[in-house]
N, C-alpha and C. Protein backbone atom coordinates (compact mmCIF):
# COMPACT_ATOMS: atom_id res chain seq x y z
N UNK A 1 0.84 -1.18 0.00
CA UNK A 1 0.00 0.00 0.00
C UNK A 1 0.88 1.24 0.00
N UNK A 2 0.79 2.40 -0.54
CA UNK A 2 1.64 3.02 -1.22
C UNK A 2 0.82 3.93 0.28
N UNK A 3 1.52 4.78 1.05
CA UNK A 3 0.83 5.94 2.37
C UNK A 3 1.60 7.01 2.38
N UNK A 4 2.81 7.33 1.21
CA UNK A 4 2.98 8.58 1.55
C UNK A 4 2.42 9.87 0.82
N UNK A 5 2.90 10.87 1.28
CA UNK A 5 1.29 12.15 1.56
C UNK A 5 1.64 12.40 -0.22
N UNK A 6 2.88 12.69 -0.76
CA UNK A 6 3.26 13.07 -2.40
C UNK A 6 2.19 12.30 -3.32
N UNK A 7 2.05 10.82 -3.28
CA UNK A 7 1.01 9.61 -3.85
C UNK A 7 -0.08 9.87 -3.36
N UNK A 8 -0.53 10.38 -2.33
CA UNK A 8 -2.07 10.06 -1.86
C UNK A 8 -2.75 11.06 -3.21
N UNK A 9 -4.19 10.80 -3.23
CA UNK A 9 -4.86 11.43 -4.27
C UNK A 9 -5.85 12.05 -3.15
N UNK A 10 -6.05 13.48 -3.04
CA UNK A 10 -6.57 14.11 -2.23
C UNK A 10 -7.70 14.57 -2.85
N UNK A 11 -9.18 14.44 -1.99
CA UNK A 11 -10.39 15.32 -2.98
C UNK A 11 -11.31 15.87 -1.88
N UNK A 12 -12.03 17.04 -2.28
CA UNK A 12 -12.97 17.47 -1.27
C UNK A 12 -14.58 17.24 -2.14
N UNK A 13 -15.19 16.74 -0.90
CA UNK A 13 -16.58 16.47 -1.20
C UNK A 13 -17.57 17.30 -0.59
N UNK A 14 -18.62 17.56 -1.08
CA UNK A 14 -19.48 18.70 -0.45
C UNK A 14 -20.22 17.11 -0.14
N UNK A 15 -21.43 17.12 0.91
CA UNK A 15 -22.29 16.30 1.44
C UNK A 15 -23.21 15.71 0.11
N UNK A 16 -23.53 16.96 -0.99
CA UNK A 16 -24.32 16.30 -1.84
C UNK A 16 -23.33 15.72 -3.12
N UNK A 17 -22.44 15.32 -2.93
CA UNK A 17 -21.52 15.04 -3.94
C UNK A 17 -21.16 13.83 -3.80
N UNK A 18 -21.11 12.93 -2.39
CA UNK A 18 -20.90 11.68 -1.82
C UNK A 18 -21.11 11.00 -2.24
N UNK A 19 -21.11 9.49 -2.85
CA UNK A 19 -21.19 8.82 -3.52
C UNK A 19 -21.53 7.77 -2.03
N UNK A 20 -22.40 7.11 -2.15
CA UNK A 20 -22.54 5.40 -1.17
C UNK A 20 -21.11 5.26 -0.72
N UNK A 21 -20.40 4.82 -1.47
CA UNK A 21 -18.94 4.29 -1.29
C UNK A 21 -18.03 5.07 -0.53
N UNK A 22 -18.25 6.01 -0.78
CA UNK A 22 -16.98 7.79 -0.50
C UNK A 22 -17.84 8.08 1.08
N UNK A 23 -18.81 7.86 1.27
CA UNK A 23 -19.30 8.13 2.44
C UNK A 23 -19.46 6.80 3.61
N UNK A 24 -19.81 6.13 3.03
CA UNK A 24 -19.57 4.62 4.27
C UNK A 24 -17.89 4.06 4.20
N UNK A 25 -16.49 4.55 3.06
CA UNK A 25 -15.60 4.66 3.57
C UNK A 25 -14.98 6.02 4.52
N UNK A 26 -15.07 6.98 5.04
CA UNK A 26 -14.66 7.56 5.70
C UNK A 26 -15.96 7.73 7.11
N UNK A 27 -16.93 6.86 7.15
CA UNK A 27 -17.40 6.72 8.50
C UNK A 27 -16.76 5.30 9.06
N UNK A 28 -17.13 4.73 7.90
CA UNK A 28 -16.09 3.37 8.41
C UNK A 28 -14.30 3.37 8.98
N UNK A 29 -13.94 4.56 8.38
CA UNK A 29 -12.35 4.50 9.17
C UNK A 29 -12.83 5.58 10.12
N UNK A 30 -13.93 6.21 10.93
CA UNK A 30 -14.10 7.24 11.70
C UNK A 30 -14.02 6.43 12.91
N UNK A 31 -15.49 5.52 12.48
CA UNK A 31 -15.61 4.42 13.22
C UNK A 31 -14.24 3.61 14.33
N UNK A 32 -13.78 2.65 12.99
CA UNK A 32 -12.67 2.25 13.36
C UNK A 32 -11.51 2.88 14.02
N UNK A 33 -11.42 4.56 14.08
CA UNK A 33 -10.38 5.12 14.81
C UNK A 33 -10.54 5.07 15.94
N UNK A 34 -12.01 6.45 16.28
CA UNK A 34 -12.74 6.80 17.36
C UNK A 34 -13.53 5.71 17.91
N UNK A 35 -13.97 5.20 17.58
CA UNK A 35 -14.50 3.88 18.77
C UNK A 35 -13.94 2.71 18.73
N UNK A 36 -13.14 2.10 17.75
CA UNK A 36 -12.66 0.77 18.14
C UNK A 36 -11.21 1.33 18.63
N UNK A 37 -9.84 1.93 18.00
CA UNK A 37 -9.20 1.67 18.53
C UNK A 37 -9.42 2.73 19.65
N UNK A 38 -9.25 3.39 19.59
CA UNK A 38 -9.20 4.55 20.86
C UNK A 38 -10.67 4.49 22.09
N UNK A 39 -11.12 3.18 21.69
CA UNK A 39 -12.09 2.29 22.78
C UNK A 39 -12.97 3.73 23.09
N UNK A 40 -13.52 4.27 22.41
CA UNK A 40 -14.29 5.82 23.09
C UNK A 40 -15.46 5.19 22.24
N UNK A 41 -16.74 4.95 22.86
CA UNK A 41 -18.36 5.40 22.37
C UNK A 41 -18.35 6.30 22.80
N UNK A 42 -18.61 6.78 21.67
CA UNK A 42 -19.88 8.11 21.20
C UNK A 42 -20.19 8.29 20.16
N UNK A 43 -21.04 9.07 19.67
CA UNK A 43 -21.76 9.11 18.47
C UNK A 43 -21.27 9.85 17.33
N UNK A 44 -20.75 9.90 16.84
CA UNK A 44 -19.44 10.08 15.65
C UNK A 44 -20.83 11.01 14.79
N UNK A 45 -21.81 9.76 14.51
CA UNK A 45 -22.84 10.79 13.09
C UNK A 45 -23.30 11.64 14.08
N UNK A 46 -22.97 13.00 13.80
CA UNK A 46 -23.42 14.23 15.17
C UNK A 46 -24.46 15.26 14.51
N UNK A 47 -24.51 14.99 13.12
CA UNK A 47 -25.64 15.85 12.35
C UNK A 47 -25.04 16.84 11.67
N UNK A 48 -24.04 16.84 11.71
CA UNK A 48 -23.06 17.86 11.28
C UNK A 48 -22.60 17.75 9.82
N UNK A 49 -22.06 16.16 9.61
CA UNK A 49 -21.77 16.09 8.36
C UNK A 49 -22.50 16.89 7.10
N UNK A 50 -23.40 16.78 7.07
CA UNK A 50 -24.60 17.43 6.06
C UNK A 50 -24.23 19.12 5.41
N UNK A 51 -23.26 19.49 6.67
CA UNK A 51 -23.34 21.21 6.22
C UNK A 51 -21.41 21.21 6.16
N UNK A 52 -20.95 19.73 6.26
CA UNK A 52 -19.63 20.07 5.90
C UNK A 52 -19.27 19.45 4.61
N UNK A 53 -17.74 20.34 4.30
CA UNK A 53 -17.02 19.50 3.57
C UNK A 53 -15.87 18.41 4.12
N UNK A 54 -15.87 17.52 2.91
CA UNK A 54 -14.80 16.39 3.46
C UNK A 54 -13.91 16.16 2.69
N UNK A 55 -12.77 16.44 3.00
CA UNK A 55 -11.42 15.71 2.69
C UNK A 55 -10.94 14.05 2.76
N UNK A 56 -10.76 13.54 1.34
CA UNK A 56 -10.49 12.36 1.66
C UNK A 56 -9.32 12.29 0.98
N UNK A 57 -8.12 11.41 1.67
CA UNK A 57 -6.85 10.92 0.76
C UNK A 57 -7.14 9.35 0.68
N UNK A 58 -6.96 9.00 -0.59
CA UNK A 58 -6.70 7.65 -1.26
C UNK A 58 -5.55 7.23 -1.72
N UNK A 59 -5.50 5.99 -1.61
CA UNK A 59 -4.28 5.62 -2.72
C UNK A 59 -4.93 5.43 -4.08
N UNK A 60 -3.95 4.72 -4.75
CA UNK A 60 -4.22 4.98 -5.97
C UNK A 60 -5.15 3.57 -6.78
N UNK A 61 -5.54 3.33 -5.58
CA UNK A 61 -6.10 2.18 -5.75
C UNK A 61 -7.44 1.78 -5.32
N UNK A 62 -7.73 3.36 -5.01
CA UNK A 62 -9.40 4.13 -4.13
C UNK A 62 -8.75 3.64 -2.52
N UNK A 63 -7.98 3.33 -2.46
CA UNK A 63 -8.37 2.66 -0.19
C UNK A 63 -8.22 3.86 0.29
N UNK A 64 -9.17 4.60 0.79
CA UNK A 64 -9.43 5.54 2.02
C UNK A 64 -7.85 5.73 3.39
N UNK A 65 -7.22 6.82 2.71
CA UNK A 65 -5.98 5.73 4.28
C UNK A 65 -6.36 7.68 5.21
N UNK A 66 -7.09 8.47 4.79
CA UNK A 66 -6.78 9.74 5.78
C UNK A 66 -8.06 10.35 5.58
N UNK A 67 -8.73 11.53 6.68
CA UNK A 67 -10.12 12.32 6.37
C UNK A 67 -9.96 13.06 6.91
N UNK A 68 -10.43 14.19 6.82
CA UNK A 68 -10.44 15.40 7.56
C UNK A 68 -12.01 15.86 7.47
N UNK A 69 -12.69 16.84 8.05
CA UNK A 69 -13.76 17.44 8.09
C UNK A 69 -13.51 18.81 8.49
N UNK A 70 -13.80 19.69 7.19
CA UNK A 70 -14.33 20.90 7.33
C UNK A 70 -15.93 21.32 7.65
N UNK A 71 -15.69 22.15 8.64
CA UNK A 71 -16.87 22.54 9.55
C UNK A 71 -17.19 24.20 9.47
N UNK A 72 -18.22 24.38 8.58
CA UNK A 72 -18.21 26.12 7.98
C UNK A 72 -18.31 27.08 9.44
N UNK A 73 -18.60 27.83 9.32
CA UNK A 73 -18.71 28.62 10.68
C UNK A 73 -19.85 28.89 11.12
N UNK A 74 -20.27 28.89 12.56
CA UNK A 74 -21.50 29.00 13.10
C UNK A 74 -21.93 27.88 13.14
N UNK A 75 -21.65 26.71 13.10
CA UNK A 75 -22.03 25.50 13.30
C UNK A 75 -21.41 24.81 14.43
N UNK A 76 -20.22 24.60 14.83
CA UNK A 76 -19.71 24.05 15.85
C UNK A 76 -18.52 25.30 16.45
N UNK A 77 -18.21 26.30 16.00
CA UNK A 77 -17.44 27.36 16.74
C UNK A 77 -17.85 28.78 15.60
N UNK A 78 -17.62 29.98 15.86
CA UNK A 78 -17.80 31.55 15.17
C UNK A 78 -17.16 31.36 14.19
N UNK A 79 -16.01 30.28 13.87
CA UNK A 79 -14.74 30.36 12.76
C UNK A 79 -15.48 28.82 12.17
N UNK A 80 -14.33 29.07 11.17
CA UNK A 80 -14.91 27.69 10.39
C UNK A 80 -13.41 26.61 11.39
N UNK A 81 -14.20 25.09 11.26
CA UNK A 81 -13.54 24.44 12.10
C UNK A 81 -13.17 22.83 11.15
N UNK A 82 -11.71 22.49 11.96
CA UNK A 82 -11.33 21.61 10.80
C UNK A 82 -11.86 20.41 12.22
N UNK A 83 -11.91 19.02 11.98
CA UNK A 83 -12.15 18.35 13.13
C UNK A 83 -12.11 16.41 12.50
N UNK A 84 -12.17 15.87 13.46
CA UNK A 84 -12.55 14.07 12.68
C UNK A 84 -11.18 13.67 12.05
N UNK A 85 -10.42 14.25 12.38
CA UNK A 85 -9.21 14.11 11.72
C UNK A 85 -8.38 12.61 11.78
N UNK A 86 -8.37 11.91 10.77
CA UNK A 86 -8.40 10.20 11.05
C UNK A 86 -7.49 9.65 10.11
N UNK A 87 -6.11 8.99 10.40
CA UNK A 87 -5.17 8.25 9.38
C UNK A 87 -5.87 6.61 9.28
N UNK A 88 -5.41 6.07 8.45
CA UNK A 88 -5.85 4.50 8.60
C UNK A 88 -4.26 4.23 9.32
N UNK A 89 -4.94 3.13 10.48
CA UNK A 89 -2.98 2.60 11.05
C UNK A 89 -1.90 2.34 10.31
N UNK A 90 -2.37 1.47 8.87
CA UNK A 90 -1.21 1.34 8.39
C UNK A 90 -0.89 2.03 7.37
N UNK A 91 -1.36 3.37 7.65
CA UNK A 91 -0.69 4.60 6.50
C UNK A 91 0.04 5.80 7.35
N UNK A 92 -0.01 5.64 8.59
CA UNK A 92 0.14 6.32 9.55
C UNK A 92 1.91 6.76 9.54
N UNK A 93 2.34 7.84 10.00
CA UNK A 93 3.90 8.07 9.95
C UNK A 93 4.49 8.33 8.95
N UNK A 94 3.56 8.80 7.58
CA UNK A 94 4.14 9.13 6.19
C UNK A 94 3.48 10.82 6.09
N UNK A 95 3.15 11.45 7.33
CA UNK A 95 2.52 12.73 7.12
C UNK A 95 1.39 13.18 6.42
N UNK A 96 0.70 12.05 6.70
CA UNK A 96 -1.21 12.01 5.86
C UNK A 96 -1.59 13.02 6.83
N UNK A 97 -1.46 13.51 7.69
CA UNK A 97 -2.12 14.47 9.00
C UNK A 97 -1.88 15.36 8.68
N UNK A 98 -0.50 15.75 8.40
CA UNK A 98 0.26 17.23 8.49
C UNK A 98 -0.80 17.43 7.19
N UNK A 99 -0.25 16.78 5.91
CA UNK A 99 -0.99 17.17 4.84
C UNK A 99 -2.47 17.37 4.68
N UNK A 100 -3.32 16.75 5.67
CA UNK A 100 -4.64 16.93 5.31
C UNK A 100 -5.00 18.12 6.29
N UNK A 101 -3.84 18.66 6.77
CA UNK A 101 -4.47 19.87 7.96
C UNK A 101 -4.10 20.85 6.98
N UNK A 102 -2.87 20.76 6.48
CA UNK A 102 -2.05 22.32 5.78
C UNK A 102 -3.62 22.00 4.33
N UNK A 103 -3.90 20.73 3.95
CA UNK A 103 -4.98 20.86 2.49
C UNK A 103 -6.66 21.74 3.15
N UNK A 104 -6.63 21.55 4.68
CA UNK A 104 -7.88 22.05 5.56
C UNK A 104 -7.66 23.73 5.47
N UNK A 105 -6.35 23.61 5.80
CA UNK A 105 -6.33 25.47 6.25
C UNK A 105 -6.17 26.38 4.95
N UNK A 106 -5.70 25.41 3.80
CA UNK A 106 -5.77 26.14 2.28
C UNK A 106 -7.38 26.44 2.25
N UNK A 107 -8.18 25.43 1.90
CA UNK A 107 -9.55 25.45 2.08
C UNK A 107 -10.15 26.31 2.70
N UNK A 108 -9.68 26.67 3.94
CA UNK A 108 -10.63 27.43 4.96
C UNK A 108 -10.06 28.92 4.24
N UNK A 109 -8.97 29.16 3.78
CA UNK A 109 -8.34 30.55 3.42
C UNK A 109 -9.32 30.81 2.40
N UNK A 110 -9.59 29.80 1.11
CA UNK A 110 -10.11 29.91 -0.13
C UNK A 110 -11.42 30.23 0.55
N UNK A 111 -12.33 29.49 0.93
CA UNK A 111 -13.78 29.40 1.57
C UNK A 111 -14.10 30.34 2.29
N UNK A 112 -13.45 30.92 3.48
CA UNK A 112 -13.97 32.12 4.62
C UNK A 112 -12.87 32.39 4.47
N UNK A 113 -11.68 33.38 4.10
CA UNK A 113 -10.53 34.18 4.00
C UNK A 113 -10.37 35.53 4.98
N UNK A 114 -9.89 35.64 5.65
CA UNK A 114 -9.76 36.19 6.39
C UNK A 114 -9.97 35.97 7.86
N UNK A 115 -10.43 35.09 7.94
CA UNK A 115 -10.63 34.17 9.40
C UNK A 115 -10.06 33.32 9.76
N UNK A 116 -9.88 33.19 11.54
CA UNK A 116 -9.10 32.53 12.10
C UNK A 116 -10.01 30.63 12.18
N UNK A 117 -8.73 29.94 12.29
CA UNK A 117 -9.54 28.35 12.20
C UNK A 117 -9.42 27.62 13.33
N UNK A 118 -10.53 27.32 14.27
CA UNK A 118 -10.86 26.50 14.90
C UNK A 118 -10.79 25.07 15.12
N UNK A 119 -10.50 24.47 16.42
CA UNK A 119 -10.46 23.41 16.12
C UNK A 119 -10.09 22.54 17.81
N UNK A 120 -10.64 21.51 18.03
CA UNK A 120 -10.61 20.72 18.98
C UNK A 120 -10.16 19.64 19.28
N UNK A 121 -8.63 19.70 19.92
CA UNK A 121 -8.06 18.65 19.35
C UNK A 121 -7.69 17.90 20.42
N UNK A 122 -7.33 16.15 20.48
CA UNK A 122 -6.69 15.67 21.49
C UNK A 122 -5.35 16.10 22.09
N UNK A 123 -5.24 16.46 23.59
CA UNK A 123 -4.46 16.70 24.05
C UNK A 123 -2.90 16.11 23.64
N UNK A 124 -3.38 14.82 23.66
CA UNK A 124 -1.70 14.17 23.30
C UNK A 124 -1.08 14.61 21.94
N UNK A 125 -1.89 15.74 21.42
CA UNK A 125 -1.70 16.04 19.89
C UNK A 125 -1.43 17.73 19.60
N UNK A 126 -1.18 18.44 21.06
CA UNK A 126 -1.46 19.76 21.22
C UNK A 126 -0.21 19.70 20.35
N UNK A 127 1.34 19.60 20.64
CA UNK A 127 2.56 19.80 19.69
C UNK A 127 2.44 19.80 18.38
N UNK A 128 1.61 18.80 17.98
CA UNK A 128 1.22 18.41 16.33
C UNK A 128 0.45 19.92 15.99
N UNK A 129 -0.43 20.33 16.30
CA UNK A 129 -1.21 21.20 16.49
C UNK A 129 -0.73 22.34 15.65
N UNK A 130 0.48 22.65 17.42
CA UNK A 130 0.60 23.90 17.04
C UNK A 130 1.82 24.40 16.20
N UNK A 131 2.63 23.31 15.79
CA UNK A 131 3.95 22.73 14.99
C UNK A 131 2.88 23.49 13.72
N UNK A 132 1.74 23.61 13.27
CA UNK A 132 0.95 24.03 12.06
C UNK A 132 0.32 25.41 12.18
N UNK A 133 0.69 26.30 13.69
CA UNK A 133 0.42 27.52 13.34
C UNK A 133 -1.11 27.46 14.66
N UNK A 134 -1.31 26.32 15.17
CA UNK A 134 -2.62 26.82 16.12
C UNK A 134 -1.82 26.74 17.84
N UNK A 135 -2.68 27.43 17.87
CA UNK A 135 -2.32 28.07 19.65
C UNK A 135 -3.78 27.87 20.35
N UNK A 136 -3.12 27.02 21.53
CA UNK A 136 -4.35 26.57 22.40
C UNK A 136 -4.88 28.10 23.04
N UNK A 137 -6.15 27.77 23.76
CA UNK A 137 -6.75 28.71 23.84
C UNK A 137 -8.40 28.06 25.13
N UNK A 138 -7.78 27.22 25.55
CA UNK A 138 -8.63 26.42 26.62
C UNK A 138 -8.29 25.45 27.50
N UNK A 139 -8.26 25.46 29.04
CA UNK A 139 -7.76 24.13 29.41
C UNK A 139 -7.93 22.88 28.71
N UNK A 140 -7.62 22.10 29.49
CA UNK A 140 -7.98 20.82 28.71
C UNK A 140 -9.11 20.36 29.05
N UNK A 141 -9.82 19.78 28.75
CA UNK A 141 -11.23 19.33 29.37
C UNK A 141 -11.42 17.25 28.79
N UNK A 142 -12.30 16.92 29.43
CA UNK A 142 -12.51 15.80 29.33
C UNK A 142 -13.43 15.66 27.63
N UNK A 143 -13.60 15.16 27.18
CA UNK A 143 -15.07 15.24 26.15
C UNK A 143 -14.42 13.63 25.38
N UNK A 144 -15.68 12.86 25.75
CA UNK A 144 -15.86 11.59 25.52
C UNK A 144 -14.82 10.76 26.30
N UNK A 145 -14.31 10.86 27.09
CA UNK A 145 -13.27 10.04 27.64
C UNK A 145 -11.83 9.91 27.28
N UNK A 146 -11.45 10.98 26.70
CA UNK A 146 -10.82 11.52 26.22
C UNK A 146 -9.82 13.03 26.61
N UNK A 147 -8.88 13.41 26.79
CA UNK A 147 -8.70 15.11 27.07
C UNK A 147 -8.66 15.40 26.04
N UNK A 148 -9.13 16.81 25.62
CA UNK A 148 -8.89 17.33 24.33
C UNK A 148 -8.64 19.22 24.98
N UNK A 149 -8.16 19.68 24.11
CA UNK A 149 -7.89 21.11 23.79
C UNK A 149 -8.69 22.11 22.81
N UNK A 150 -9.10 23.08 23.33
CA UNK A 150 -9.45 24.11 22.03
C UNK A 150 -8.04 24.83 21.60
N UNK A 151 -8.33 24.79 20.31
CA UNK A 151 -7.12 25.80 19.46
C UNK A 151 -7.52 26.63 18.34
N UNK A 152 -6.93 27.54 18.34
CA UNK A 152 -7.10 28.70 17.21
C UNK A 152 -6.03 28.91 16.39
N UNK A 153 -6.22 28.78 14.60
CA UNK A 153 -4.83 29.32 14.17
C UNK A 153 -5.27 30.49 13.61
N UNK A 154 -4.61 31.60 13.91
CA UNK A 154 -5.08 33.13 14.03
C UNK A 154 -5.17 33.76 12.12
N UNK A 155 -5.65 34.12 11.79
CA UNK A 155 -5.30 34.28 10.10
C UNK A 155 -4.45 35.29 9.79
């Protein structure tokens, strides 16, 4: 399986653009991140999807290995918010993250320009974070069994 970020084939989907396939693969690796490995129930479909866009990286062979979710503004924070952010394990460590955050914050520049980007991230991930330009901006708090952080990258 080919996982580094140069090969991945990157595309953004609006909700009505989804195809069956393009949408039960990136709930299915949501799934598999957030509740199987990282053992957390909760309810992943939050109603949200519908008014976002989605980032998916593939190989070249369609397999789903990375996702991101853009979240417009006024929906889950004042700024538009990147969030769901999910590698497949064994594509993991070839910078599918870095790349699908720096392909999020191009997006958010093109889409709402001039605004700062939001975003809620796991604590063990604040360095990753802010290594991309966001600066926390909230203790840490619990949410799903989990610590996570609010962060802002300022525009």
């Amino acid at each position: 399986m080919t996982s580094n970020a140069e090969a991945t084939i990157w595309t953004w989907h609006a909700w009505s653009t989804l195809t069956p396939d393009t949408l039960y693969g990136f709930l299915r690796l949501r799934s598999d991140i957030f509740v199987v490995e990282q053992n957390c129930v909760f309810p992943d479909m939050d109603g949200v999807d519908p008014q976002c866009e989605h980032l998916c990286g593939c190989d070249a062979d369609g397999r789903l290995l990375a996702y991101l979710r853009l979240v417009p503004p006024a929906v889950k924070a004042p700024q538009p918010a990147l969030g769901r952010l999910v590698v497949a394990a064994e594509a993991r460590r070839h910078g599918l993250a870095r790349t699908a955050i720096r392909l999020g914050l191009q997006r958010c520049t093109e889409r709402f320009p001039g605004q700062a980007v939001f975003l809620s991230g796991q604590q063990h991930l604040e360095a990753f974070y802010a290594g991309l330009g966001f600066e926390t901006i909230s203790a840490p708090y619990l949410e799903d069994g989990i610590w996570h952080v609010d962060m802002l990258r300022p525009w």
